[in-house]
Protein backbone atom coordinates (compact mmCIF):
# COMPACT_ATOMS: atom_id res chain seq x y z
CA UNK A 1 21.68 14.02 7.56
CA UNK A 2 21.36 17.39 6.32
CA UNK A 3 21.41 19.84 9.02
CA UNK A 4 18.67 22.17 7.35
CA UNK A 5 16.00 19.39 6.96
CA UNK A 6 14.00 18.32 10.04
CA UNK A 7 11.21 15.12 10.04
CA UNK A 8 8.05 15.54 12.18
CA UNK A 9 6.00 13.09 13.87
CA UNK A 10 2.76 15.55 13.80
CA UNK A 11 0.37 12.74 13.63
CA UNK A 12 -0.34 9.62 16.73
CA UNK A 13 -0.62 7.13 13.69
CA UNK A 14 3.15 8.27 11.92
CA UNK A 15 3.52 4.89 10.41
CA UNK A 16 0.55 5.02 8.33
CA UNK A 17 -0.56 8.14 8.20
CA UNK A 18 3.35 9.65 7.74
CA UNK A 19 5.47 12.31 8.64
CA UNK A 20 6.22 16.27 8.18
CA UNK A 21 9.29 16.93 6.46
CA UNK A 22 10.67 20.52 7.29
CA UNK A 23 13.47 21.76 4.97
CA UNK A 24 14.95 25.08 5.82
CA UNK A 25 16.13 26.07 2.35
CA UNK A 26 13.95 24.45 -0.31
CA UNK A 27 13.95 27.43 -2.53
CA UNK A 28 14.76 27.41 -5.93
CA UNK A 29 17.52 29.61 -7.26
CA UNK A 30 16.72 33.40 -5.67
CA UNK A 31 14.78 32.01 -3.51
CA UNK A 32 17.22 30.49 -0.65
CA UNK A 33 15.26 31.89 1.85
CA UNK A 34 12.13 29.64 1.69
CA UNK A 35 10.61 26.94 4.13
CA UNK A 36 8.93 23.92 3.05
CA UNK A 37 6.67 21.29 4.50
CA UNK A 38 5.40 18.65 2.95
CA UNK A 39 4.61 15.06 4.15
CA UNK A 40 6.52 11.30 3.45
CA UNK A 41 6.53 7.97 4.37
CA UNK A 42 7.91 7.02 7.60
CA UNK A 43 10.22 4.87 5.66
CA UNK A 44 11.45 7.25 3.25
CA UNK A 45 11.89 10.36 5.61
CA UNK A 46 15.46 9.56 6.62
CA UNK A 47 16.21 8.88 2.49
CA UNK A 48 15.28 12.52 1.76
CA UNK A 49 17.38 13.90 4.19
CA UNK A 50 20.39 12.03 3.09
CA UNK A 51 19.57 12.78 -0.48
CA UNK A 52 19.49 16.65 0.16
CA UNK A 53 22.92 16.77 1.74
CA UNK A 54 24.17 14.86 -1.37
CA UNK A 55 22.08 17.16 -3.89
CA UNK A 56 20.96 13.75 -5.37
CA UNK A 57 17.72 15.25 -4.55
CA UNK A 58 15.59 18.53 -4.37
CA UNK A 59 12.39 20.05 -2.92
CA UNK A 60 10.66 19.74 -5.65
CA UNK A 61 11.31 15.76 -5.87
CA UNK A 62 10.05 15.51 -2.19
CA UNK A 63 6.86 17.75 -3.59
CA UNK A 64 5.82 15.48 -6.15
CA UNK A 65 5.90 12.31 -4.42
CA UNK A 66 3.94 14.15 -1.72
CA UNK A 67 1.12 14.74 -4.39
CA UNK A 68 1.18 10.81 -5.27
CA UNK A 69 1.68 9.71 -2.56
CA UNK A 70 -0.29 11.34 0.33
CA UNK A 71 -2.26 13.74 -2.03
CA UNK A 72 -0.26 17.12 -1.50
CA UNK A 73 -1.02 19.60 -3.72
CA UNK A 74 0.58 20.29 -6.97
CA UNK A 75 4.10 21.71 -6.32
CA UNK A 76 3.80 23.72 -9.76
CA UNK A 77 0.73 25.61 -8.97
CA UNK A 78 1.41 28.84 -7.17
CA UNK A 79 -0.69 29.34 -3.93
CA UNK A 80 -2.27 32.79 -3.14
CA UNK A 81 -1.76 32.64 0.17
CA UNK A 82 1.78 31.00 0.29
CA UNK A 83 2.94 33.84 -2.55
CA UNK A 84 3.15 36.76 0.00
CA UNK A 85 3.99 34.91 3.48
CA UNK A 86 6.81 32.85 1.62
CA UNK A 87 5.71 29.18 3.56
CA UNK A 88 5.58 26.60 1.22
């Protein structure tokens, strides 16, 4: 797997209820730097790992099935709070 991306098992129920998925450089472009968190299936969390170390896919892809899926917020809105500290 990719050695910057990290899954979680924050929650007693993982399997239904699903995992964190930590990724240590899911900024875009100038923004290398930034730490993301956002939450998968159980069966998928392995996938996205594989898929960053192969650039098949990118934070943003992870973001948006987090809002379908598990309803994360919307990756495109910027977040007051998350602006200054730099946590996704």
């Amino acid at each position: 797997m990719d050695p910057l991306y990290f899954i979680v098992a924050d929650q007693e129920d993982w399997k239904t209820r699903g995992l964190l998925a930590v990724y240590l450089e899911a900024g875009l472009d100038d923004e290398d730097d930034r730490i993301g968190v956002g939450r998968c299936g159980f069966d998928m969390a392995d996938t996205w790992g594989v898929n960053f170390s192969v650039a098949n896919e990118d934070w943003m892809d992870l973001k948006e099935a987090e809002q379908h899926e598990w309803g994360g917020d919307n990756p495109y809105e910027e977040d007051e709070k998350t602006k200054d500290d730099g946590v996704e």
